[in-house]
Protein backbone atom coordinates (compact mmCIF):
# COMPACT_ATOMS: atom_id res chain seq x y z
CA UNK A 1 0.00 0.00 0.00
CA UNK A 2 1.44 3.30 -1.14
CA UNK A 3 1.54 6.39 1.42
CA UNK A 4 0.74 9.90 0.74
CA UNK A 5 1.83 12.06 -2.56
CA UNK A 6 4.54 13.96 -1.35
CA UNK A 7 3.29 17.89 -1.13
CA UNK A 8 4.16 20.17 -4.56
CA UNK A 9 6.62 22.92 -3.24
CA UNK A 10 3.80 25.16 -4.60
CA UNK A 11 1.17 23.96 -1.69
CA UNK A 12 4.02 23.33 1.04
CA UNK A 13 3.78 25.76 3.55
CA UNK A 14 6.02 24.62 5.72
CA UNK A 15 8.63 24.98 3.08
CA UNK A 16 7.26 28.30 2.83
CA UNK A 17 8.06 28.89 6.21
CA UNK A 18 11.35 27.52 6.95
CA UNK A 19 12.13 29.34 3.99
CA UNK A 20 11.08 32.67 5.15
CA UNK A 21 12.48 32.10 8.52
CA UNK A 22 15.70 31.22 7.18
CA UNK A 23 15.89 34.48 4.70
CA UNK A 24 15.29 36.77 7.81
CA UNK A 25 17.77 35.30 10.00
CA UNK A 26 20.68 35.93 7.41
CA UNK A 27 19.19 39.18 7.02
CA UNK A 28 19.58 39.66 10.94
CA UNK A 29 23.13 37.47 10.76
CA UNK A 30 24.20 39.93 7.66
CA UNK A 31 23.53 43.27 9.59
CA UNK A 32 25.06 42.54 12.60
CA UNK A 33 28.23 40.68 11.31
CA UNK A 34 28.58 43.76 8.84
CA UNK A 35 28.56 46.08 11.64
CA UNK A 36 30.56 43.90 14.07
CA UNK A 37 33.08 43.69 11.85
CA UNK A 38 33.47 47.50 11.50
CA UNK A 39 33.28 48.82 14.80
CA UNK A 40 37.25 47.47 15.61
CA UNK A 41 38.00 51.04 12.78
CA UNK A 42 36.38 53.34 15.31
CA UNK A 43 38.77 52.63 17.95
CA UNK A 44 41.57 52.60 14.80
CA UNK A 45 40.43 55.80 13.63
CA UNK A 46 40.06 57.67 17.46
CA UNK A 47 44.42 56.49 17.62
CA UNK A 48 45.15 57.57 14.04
CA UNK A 49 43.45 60.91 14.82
CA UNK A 50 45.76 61.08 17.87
CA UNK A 51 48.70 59.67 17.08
CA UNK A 52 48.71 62.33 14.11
CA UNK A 53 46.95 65.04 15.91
CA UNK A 54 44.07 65.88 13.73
CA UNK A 55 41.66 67.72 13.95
CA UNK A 56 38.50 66.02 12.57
CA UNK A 57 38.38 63.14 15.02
CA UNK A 58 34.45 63.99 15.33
CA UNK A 59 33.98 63.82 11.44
CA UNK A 60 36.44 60.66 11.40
CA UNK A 61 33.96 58.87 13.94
CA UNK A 62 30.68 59.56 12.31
CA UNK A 63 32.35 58.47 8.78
CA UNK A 64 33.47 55.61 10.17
CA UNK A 65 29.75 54.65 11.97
CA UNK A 66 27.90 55.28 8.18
CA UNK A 67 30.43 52.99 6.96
CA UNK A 68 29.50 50.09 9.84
CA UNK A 69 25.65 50.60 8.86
CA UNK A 70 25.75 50.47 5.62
CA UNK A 71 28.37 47.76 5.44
CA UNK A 72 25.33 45.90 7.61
CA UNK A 73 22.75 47.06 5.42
CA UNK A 74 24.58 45.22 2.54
CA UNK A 75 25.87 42.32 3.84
CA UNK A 76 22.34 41.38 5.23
CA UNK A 77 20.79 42.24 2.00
CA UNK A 78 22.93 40.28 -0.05
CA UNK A 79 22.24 37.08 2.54
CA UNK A 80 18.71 37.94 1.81
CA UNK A 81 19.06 37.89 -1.91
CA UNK A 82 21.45 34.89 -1.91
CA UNK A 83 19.11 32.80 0.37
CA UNK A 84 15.96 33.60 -1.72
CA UNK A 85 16.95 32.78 -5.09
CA UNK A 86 19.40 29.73 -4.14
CA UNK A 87 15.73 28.31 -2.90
CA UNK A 88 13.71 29.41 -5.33
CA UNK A 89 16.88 27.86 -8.03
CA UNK A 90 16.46 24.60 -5.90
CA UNK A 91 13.02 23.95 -5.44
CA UNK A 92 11.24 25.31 -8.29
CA UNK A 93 13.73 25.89 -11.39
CA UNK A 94 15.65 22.35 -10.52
CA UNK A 95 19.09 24.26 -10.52
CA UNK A 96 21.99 22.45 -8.40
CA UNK A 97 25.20 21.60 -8.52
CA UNK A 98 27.04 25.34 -7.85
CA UNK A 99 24.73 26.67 -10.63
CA UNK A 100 22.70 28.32 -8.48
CA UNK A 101 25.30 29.66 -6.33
CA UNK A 102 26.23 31.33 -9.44
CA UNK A 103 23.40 32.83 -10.02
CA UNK A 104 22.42 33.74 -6.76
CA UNK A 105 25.75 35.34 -5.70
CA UNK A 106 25.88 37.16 -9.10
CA UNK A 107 22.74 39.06 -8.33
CA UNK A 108 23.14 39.22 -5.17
CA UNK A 109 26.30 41.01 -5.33
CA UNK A 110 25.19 43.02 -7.88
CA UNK A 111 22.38 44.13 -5.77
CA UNK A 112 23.47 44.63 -3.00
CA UNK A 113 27.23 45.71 -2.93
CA UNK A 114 27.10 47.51 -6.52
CA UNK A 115 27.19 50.70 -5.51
CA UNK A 116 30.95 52.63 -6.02
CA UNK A 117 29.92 55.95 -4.41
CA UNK A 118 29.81 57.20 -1.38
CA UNK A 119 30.07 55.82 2.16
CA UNK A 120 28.35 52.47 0.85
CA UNK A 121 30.45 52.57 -1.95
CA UNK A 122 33.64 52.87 0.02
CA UNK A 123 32.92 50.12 1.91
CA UNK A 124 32.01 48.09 -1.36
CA UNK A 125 35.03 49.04 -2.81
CA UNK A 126 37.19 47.41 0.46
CA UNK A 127 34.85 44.20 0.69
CA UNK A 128 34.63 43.18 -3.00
CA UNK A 129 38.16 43.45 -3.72
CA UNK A 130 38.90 41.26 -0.33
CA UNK A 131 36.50 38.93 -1.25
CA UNK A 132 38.37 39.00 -5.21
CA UNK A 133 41.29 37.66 -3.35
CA UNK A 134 39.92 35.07 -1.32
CA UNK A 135 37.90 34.01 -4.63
CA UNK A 136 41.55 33.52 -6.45
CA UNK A 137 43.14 32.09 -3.66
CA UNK A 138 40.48 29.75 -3.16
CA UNK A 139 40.40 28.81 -6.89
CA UNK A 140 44.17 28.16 -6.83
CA UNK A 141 43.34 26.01 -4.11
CA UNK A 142 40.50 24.04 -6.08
CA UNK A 143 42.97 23.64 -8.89
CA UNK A 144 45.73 22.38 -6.90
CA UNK A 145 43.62 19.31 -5.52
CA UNK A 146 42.17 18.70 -9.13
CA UNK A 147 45.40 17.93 -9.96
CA UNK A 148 45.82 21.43 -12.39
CA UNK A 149 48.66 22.63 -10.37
CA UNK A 150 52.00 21.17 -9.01
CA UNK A 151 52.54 20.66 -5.46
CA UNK A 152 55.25 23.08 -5.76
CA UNK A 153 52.71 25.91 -7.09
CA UNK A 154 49.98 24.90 -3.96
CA UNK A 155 49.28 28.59 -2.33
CA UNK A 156 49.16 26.57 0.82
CA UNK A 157 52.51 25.21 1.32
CA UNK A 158 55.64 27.71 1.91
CA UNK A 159 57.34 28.34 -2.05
CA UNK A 160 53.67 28.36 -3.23
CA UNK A 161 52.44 31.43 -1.09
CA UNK A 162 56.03 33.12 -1.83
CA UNK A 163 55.42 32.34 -5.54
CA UNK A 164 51.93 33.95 -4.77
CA UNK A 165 53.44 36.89 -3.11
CA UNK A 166 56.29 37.94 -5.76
CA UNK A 167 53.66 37.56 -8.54
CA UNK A 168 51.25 40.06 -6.38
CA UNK A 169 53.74 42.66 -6.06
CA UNK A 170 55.62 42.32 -9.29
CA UNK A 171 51.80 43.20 -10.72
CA UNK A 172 51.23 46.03 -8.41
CA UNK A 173 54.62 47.70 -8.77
CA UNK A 174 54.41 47.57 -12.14
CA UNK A 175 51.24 49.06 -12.34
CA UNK A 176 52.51 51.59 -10.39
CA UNK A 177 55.44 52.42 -12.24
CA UNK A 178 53.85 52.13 -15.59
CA UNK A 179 50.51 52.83 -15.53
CA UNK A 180 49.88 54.37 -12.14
CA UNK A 181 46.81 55.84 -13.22
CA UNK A 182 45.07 52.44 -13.30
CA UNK A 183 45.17 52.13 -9.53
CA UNK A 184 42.65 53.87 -6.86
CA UNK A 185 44.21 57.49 -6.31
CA UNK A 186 44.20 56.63 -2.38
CA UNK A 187 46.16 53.46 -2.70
CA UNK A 188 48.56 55.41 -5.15
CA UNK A 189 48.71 57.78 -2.80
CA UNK A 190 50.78 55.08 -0.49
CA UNK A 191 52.87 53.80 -3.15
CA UNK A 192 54.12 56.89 -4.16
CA UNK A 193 54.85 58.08 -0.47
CA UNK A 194 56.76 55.01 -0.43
CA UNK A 195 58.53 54.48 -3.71
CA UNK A 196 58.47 58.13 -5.01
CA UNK A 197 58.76 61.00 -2.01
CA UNK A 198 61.03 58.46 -0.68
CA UNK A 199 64.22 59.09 -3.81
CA UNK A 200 65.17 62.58 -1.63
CA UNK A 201 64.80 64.19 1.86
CA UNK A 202 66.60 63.81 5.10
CA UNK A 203 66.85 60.48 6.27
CA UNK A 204 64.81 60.75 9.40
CA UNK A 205 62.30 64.26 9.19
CA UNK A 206 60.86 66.02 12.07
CA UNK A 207 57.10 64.35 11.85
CA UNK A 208 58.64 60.77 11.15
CA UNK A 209 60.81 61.00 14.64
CA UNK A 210 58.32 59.83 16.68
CA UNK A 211 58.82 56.29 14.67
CA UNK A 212 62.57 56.55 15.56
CA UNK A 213 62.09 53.84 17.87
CA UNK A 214 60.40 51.15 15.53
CA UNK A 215 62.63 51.81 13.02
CA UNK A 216 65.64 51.93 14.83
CA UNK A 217 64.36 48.22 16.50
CA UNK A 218 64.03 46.98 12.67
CA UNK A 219 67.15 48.21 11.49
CA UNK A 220 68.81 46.46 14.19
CA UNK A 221 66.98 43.03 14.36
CA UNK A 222 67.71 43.41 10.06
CA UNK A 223 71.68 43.91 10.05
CA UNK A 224 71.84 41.56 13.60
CA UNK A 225 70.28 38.49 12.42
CA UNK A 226 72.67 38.14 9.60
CA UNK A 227 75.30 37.70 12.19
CA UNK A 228 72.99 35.32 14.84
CA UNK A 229 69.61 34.43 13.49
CA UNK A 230 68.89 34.86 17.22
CA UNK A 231 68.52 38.30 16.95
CA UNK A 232 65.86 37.85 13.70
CA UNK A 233 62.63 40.42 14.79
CA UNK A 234 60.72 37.56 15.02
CA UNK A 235 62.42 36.28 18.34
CA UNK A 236 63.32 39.75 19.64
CA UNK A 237 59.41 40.62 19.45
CA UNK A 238 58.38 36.86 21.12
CA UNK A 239 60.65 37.84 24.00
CA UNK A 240 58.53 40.93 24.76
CA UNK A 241 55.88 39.48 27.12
């Protein structure tokens, strides 16, 4: 004896709502991870504003708070999206297999961290390209267990990750040497500071003294440890308790 026709997604209402449930909570999840994550730059930007003695500290703060909210706002938006058409994908188009994943965190992203202006699009700006990284990383990952890649080329083990590294810079710095107006004028900023302002000028300036003692602990641990690896910063900087 046969039991009972399993229910058509169309009638199921629990499906319904598990399915609504679930949405809202990574809505919820979304805005409060988004925001958790960002409060740590309030307390970074109070010591910047101090340690460099502007003036702004006020403005600093409140940029700083828009950028935790809306960082929420998106994140839990995009959980929303991501979670609604992944089930809709699963249980009434018959997508699986990462198909839907694709789809879902396509338009999801699009959505909901799209925007490049602004204080929403600053924060988009930070989180996409992060999340660009991990993406490659993780694919070079994926390709080294599918057998694509050598061992020797496998991001996790130590000449991988320095292959990794070298290639990362070698792009960068030749991006900024050669075509420096490809890169965000903020992040240029840095690189030229560093690679540029840095070709003349006394070697230690008034407003860089009060870094006399990092650098001087660097430059020591740098020429010491090729005499007595001892002295590498590593182990001077695990002695400090």
């Amino acid at each position: 004896m046969q039991g009972p026709a399993p229910v058509p997604p169309f009638h199921n209402k629990e499906l319904y709502q598990g399915f609504l449930l679930s949405t809202l909570r990574g809505l919820r999840n979304g805005i409060v991870c988004g925001i958790r994550i960002r409060l740590p730059y309030i307390i970074q930007a109070v010591a910047y504003a101090v340690i460099f003695r502007e003036k702004n500290l006020l403005n600093r703060v409140k940029f700083v708070l828009k950028q935790a909210i809306s960082h929420g706002r998106n994140l839990g938006l995009f959980v929303f999206f991501y979670k609604s058409i992944c089930w809709l994908c699963r249980n009434f188009a018959g997508i699986h297999n990462g198909i839907e994943s694709w789809i879902a965190g396509f338009i999801g992203g699009f959505i909901a961290f799209g925007d490049s202006h602004g204080v929403s699009g600053s924060v988009n700006n930070q989180i996409v390209l992060y999340l660009f990284a991990r993406g490659i990383e993780g694919s070079l990952r994926t390709f080294h267990k599918k057998g694509w890649l050598p061992d020797s080329l496998d991001v996790a083990s130590p000449f991988g990750f320095r292959v990794l590294a070298g290639f990362s810079l070698a792009l960068i710095l030749y991006l900024t040497e050669y075509q420096p107006d490809m890169l965000k004028p903020g992040f240029m900023s840095t690189m030229t500071n560093l690679y540029h302002e840095s070709n003349a000028g006394a070697l230690m300036p008034p407003d860089l003294q009060r870094f006399s003692p990092a650098v001087g602990l660097v430059a020591f641990t740098l020429l010491a440890s090729l005499i007595n690896p001892e002295y590498s910063l590593e182990n001077v900087l695990a002695k400090i308790k």
